[in-house]
C-alpha atoms as a PDB file:
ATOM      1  CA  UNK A   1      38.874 -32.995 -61.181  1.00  0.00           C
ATOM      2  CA  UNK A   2      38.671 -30.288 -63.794  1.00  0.00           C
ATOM      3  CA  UNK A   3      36.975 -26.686 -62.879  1.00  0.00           C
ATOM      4  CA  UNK A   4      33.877 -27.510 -64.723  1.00  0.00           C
ATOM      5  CA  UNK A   5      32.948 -30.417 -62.472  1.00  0.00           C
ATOM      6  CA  UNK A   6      33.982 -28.349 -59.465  1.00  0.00           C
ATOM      7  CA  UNK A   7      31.369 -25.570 -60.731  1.00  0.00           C
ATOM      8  CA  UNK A   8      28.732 -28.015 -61.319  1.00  0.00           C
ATOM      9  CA  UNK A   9      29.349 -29.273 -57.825  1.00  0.00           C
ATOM     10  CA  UNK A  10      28.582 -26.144 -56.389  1.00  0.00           C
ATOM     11  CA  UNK A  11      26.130 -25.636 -58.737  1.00  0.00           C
ATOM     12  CA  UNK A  12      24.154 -28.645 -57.647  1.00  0.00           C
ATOM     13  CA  UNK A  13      24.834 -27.860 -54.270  1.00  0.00           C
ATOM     14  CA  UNK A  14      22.945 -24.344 -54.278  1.00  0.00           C
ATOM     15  CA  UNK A  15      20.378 -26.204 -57.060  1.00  0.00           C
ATOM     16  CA  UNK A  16      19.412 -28.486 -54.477  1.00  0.00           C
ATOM     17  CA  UNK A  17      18.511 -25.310 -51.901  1.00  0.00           C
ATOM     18  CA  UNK A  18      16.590 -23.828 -54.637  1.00  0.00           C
ATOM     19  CA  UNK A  19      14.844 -27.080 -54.991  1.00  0.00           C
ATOM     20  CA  UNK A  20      13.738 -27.562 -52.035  1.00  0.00           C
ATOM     21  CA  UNK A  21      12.579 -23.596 -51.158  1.00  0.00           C
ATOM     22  CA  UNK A  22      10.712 -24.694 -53.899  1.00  0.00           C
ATOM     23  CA  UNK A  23       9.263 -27.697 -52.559  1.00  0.00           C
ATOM     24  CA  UNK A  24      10.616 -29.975 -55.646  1.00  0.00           C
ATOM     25  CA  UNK A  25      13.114 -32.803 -55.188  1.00  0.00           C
ATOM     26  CA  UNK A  26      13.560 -32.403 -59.270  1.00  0.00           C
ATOM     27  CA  UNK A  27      17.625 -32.366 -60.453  1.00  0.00           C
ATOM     28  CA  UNK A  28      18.578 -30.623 -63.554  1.00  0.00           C
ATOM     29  CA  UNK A  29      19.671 -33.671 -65.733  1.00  0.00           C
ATOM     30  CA  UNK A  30      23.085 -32.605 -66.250  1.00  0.00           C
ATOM     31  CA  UNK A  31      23.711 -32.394 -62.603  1.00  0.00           C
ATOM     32  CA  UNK A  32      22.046 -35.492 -62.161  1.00  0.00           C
ATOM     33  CA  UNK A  33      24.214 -37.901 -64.965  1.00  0.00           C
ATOM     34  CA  UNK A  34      27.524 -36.053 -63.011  1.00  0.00           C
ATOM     35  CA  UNK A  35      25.902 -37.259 -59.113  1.00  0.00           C
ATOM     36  CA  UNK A  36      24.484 -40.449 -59.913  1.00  0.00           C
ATOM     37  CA  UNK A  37      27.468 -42.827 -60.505  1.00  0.00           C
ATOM     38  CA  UNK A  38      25.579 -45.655 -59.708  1.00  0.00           C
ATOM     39  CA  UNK A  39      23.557 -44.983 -62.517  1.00  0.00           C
ATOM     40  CA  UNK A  40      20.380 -46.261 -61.261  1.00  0.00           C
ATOM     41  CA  UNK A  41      18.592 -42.716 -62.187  1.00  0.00           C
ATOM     42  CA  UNK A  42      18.392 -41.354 -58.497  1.00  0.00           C
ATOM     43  CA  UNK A  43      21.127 -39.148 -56.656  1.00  0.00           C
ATOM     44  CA  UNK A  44      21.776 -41.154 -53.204  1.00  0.00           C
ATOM     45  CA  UNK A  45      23.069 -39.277 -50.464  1.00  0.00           C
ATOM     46  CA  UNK A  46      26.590 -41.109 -50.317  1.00  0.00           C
ATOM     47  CA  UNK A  47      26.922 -40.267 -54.151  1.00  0.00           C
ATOM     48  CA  UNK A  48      26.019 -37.052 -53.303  1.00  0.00           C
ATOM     49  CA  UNK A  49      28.406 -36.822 -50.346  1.00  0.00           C
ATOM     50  CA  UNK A  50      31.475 -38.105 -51.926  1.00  0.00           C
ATOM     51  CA  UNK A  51      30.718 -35.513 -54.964  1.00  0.00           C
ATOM     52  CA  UNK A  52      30.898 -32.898 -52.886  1.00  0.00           C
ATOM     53  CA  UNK A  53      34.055 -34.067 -50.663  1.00  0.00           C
ATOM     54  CA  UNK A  54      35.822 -34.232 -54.120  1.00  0.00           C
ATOM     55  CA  UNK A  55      34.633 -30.696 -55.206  1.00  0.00           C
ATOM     56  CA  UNK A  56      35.900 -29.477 -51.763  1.00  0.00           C
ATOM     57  CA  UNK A  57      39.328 -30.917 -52.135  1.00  0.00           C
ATOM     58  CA  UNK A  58      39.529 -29.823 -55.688  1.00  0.00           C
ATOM     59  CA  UNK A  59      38.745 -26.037 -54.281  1.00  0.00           C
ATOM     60  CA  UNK A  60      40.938 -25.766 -51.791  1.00  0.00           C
ATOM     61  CA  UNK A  61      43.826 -24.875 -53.615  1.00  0.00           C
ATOM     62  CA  UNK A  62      46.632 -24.317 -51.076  1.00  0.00           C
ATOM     63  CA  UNK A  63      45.694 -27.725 -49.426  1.00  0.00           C
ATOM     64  CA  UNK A  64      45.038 -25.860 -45.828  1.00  0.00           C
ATOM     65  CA  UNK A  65      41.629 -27.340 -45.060  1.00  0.00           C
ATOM     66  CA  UNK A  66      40.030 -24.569 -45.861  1.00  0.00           C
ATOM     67  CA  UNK A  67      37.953 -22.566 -48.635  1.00  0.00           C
ATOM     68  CA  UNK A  68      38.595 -18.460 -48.871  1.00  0.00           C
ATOM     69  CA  UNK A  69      36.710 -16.327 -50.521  1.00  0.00           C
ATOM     70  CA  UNK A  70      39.341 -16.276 -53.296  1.00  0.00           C
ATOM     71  CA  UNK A  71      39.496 -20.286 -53.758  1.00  0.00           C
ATOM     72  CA  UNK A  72      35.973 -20.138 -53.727  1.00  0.00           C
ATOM     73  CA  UNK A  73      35.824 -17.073 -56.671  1.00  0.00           C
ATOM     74  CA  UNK A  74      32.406 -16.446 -57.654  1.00  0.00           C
ATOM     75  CA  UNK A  75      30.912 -19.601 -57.706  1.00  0.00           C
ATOM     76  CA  UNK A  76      29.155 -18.787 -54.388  1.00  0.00           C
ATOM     77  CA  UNK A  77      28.003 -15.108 -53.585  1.00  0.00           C
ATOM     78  CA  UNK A  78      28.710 -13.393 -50.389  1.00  0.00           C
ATOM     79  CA  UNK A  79      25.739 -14.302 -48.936  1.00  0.00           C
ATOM     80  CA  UNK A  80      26.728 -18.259 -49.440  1.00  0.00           C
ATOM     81  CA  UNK A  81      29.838 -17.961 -48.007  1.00  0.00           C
ATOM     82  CA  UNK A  82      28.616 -16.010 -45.306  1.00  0.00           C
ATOM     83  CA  UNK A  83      26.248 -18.779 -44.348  1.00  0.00           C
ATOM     84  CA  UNK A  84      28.193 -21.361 -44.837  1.00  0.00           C
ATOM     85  CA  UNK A  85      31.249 -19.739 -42.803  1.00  0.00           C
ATOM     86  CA  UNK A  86      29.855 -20.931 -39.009  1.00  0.00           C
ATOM     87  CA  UNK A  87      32.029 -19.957 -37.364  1.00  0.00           C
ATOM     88  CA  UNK A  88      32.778 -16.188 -38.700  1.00  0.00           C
ATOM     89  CA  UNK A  89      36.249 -16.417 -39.250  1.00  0.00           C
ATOM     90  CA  UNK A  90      36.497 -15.850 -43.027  1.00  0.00           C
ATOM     91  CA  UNK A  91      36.712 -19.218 -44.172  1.00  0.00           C
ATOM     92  CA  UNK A  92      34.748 -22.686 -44.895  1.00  0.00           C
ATOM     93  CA  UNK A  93      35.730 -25.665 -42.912  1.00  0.00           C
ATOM     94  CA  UNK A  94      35.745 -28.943 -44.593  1.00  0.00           C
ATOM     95  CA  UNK A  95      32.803 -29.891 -41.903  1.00  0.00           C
ATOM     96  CA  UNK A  96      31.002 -26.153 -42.218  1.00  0.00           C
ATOM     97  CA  UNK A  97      31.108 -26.711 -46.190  1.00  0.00           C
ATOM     98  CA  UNK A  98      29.723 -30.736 -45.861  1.00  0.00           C
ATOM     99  CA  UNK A  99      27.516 -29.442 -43.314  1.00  0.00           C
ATOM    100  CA  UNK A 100      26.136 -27.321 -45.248  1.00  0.00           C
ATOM    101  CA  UNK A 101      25.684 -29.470 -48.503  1.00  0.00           C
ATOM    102  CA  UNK A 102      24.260 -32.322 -46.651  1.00  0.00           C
ATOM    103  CA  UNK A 103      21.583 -30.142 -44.775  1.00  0.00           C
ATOM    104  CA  UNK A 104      20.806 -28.639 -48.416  1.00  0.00           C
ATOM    105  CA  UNK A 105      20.991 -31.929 -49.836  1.00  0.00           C
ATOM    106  CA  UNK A 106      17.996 -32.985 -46.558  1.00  0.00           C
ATOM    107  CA  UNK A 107      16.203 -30.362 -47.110  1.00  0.00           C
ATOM    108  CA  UNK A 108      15.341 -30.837 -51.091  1.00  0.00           C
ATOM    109  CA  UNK A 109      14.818 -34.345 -50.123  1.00  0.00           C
ATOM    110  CA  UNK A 110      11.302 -34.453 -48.959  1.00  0.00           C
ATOM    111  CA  UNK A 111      10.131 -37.919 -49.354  1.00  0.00           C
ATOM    112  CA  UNK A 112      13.145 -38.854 -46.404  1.00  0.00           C
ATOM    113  CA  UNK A 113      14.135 -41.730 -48.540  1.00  0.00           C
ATOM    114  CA  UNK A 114      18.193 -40.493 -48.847  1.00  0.00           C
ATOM    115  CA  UNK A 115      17.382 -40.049 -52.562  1.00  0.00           C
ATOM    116  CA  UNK A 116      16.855 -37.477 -54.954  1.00  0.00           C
ATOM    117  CA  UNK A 117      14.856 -38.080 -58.255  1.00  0.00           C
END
């Protein structure tokens, strides 16, 4: 998986907390064509899921099961990897990083339905 997609992962990630502190399930079309590999014009929350799995193993460089700040570079800002480090210790977890993009991922979807539009 090339850097781009791995940026656009975490790009859709924190897009989908934006959308939903905005109270909008909306996904940037670009994002969207990338998450929706079933085609059928919604983001489901296994497409979504395995996206993000990917873009975690395609981050963690050194193959240790975990993200540092300097795998992670500036696609998220302190205050990202702050939250989405659980447990304190200076890195993301596999589970602390799905945990977090799934929760996002819940939150923007307000109709319940496992989709996003």
């Amino acid at each position: 998986m090339n850097k781009a997609v791995l940026v656009a992962a975490f790009v859709a990630c924190q897009c989908t907390l934006s959308f939903a502190q905005a109270q909008t399930a909306a996904i940037h079309q670009g994002h969207k064509d990338q998450l929706d590999t079933n085609k059928d014009g919604t983001v489901q929350r296994s497409e979504y899921q395995t996206f993000m799995a990917a873009a975690f193993t395609g981050l963690d460089k050194n193959k240790d099961g975990r993200l540092s700040k300097p795998e992670v570079g500036t696609i998220l800002t302190v205050e990202q990897f702050s939250a989405t480090d659980g447990d304190a210790n200076g890195s993301i977890s596999q589970a602390e990083f799905m945990n977090r993009v799934m929760a996002d991922f819940a939150a923007a979807d307000r109709s319940g339905d496992g989709a996003l539009q």
